[in-house]
C-alpha atoms as a PDB file:
ATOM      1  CA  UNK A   1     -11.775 -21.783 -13.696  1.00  0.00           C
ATOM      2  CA  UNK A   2     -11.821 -19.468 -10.570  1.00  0.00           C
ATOM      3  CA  UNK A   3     -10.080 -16.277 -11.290  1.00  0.00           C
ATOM      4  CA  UNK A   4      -8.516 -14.463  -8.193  1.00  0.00           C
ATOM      5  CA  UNK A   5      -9.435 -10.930  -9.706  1.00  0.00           C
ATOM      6  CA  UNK A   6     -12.703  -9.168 -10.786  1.00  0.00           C
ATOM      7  CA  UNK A   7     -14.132  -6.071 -13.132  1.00  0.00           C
ATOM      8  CA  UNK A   8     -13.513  -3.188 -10.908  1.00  0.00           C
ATOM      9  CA  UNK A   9     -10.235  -4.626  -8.784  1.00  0.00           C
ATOM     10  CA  UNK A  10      -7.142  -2.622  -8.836  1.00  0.00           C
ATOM     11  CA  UNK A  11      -4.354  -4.696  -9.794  1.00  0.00           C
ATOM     12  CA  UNK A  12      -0.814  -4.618 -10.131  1.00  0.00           C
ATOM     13  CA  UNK A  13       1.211  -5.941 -13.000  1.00  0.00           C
ATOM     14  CA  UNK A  14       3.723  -8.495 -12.269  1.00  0.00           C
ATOM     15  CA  UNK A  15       5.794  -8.830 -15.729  1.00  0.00           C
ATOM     16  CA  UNK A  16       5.579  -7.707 -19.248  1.00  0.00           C
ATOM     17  CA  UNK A  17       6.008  -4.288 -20.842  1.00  0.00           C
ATOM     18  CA  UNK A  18       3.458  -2.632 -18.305  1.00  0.00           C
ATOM     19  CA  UNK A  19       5.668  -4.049 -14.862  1.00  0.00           C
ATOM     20  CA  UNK A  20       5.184  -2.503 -11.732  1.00  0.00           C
ATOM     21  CA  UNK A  21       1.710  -0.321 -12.834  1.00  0.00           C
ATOM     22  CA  UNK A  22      -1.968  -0.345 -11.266  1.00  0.00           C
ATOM     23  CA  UNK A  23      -4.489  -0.099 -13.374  1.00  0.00           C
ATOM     24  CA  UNK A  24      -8.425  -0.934 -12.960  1.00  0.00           C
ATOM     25  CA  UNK A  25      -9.984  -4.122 -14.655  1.00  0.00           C
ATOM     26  CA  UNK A  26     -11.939  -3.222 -17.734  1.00  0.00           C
ATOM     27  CA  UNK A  27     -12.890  -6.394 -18.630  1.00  0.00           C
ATOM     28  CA  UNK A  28     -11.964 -10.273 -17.471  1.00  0.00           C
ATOM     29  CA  UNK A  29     -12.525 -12.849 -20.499  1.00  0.00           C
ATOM     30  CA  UNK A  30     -12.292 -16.387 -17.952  1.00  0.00           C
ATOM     31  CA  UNK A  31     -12.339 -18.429 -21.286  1.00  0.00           C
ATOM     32  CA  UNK A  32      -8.922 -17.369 -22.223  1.00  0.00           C
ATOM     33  CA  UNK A  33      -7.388 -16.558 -18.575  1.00  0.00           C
ATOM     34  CA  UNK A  34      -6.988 -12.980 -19.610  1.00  0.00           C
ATOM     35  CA  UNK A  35      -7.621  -9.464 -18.684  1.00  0.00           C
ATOM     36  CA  UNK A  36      -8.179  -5.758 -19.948  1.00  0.00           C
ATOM     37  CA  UNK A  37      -6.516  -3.183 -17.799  1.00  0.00           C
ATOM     38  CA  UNK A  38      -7.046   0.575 -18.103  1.00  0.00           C
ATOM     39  CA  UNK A  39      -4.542   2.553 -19.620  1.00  0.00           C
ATOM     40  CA  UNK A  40      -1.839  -0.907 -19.881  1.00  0.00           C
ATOM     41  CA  UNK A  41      -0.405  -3.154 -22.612  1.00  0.00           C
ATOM     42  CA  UNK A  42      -1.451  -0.347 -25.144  1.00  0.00           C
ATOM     43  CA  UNK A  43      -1.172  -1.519 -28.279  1.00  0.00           C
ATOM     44  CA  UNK A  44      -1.619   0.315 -31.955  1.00  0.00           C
ATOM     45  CA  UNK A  45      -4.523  -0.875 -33.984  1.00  0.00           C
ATOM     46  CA  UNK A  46      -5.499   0.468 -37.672  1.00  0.00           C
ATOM     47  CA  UNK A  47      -9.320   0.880 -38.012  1.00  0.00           C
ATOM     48  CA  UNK A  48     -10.495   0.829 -41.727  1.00  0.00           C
ATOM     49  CA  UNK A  49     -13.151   4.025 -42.752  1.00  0.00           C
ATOM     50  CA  UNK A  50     -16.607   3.304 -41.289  1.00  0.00           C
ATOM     51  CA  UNK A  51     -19.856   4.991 -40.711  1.00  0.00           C
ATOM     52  CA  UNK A  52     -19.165   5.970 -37.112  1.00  0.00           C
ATOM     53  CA  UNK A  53     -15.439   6.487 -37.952  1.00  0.00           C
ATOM     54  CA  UNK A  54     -15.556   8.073 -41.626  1.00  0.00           C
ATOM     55  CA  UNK A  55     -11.505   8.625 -41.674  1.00  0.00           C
ATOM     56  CA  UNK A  56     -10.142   5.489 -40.181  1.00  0.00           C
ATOM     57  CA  UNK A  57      -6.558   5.841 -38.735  1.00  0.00           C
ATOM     58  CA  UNK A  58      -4.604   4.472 -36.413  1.00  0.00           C
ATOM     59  CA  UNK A  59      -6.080   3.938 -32.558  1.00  0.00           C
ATOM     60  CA  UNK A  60      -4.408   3.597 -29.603  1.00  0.00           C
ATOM     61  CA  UNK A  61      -6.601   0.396 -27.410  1.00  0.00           C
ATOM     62  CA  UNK A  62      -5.538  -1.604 -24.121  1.00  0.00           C
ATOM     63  CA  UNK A  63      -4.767  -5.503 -25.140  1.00  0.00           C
ATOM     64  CA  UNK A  64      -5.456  -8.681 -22.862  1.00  0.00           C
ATOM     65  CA  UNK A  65      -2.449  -9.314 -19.883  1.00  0.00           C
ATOM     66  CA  UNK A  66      -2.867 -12.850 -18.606  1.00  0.00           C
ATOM     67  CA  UNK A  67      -4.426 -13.155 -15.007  1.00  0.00           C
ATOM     68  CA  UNK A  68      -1.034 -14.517 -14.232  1.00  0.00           C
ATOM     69  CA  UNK A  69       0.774 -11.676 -14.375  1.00  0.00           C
ATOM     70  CA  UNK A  70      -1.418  -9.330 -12.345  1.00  0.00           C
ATOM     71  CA  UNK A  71      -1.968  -9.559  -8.641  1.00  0.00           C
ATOM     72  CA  UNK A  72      -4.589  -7.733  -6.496  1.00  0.00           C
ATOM     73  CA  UNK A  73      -4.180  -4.578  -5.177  1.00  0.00           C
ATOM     74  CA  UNK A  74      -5.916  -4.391  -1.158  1.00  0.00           C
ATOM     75  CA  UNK A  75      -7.629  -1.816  -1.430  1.00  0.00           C
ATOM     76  CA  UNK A  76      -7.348  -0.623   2.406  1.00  0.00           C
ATOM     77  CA  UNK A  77      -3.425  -0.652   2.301  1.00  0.00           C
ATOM     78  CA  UNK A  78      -2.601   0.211  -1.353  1.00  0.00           C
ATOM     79  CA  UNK A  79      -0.186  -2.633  -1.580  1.00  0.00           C
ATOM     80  CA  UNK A  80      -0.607  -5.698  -3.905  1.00  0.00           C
ATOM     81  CA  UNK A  81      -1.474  -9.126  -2.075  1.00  0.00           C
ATOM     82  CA  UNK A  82      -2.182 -12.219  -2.609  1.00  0.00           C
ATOM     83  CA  UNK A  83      -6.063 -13.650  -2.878  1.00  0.00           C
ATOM     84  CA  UNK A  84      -7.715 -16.065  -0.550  1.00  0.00           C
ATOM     85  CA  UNK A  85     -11.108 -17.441  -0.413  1.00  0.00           C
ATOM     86  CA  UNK A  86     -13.275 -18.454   2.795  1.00  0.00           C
ATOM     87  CA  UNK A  87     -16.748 -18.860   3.904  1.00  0.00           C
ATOM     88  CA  UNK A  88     -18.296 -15.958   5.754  1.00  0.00           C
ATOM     89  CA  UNK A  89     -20.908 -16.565   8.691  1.00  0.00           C
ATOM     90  CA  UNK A  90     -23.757 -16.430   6.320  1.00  0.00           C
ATOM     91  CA  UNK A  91     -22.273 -19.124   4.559  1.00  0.00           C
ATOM     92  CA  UNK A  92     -21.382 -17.095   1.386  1.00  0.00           C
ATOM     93  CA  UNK A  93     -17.793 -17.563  -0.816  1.00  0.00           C
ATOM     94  CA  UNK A  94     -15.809 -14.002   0.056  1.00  0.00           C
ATOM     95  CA  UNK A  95     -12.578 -13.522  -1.491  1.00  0.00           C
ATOM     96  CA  UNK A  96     -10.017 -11.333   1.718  1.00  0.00           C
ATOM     97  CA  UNK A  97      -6.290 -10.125   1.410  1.00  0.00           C
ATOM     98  CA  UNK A  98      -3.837 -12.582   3.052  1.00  0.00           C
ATOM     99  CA  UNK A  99      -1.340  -9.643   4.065  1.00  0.00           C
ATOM    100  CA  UNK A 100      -3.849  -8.748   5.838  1.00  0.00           C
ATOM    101  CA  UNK A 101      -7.448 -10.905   6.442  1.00  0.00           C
ATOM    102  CA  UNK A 102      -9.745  -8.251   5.415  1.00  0.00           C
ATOM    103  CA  UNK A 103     -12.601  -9.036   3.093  1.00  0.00           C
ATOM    104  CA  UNK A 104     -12.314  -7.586   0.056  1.00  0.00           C
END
């Protein structure tokens, strides 16, 4: 499956409780079509007592937003755009912006 975004992109969410934010990629899991964005779709998540954690308690940690609902941001012009894919001269797969035909 080719994914239009990457660890490190800035992306924009489309829909869902985190609409209209920018966040960096964390993480990209391709298996399920999902993503981990900084600081979005927090969710609350109770951690039991452990040896690094000897109280336990309740932890605030980002949860997976599908690929679908993010779009990248260019990182030249701030603004979100869509993703296109061409061969450079060296013959080499490079994803640019198609608002405006700069490599990313």
């Amino acid at each position: 499956m080719k994914l239009h975004i990457k660890k490190g992109d800035t992306v924009k969410v489309l829909s869902g409780n985190s609409k209209g934010k920018t966040g960096a990629v964390l993480e990209v899991i391709p298996s399920k079509g999902r993503a981990i964005v900084e600081g979005l779709n927090m969710v609350t998540k109770h951690t039991k007592p452990s040896a690094e954690n000897p109280e336990g308690g309740i932890k605030k940690v980002e949860a997976s937003i599908d690929i679908s609902n993010l779009m990248l941001v260019d990182p030249k012009t701030g603004e979100a755009t869509k993703v296109g894919r061409k061969l450079d001269d060296k013959g080499k797969l490079v994803r640019y912006s198609k608002k405006t035909g700069e490599v990313i």
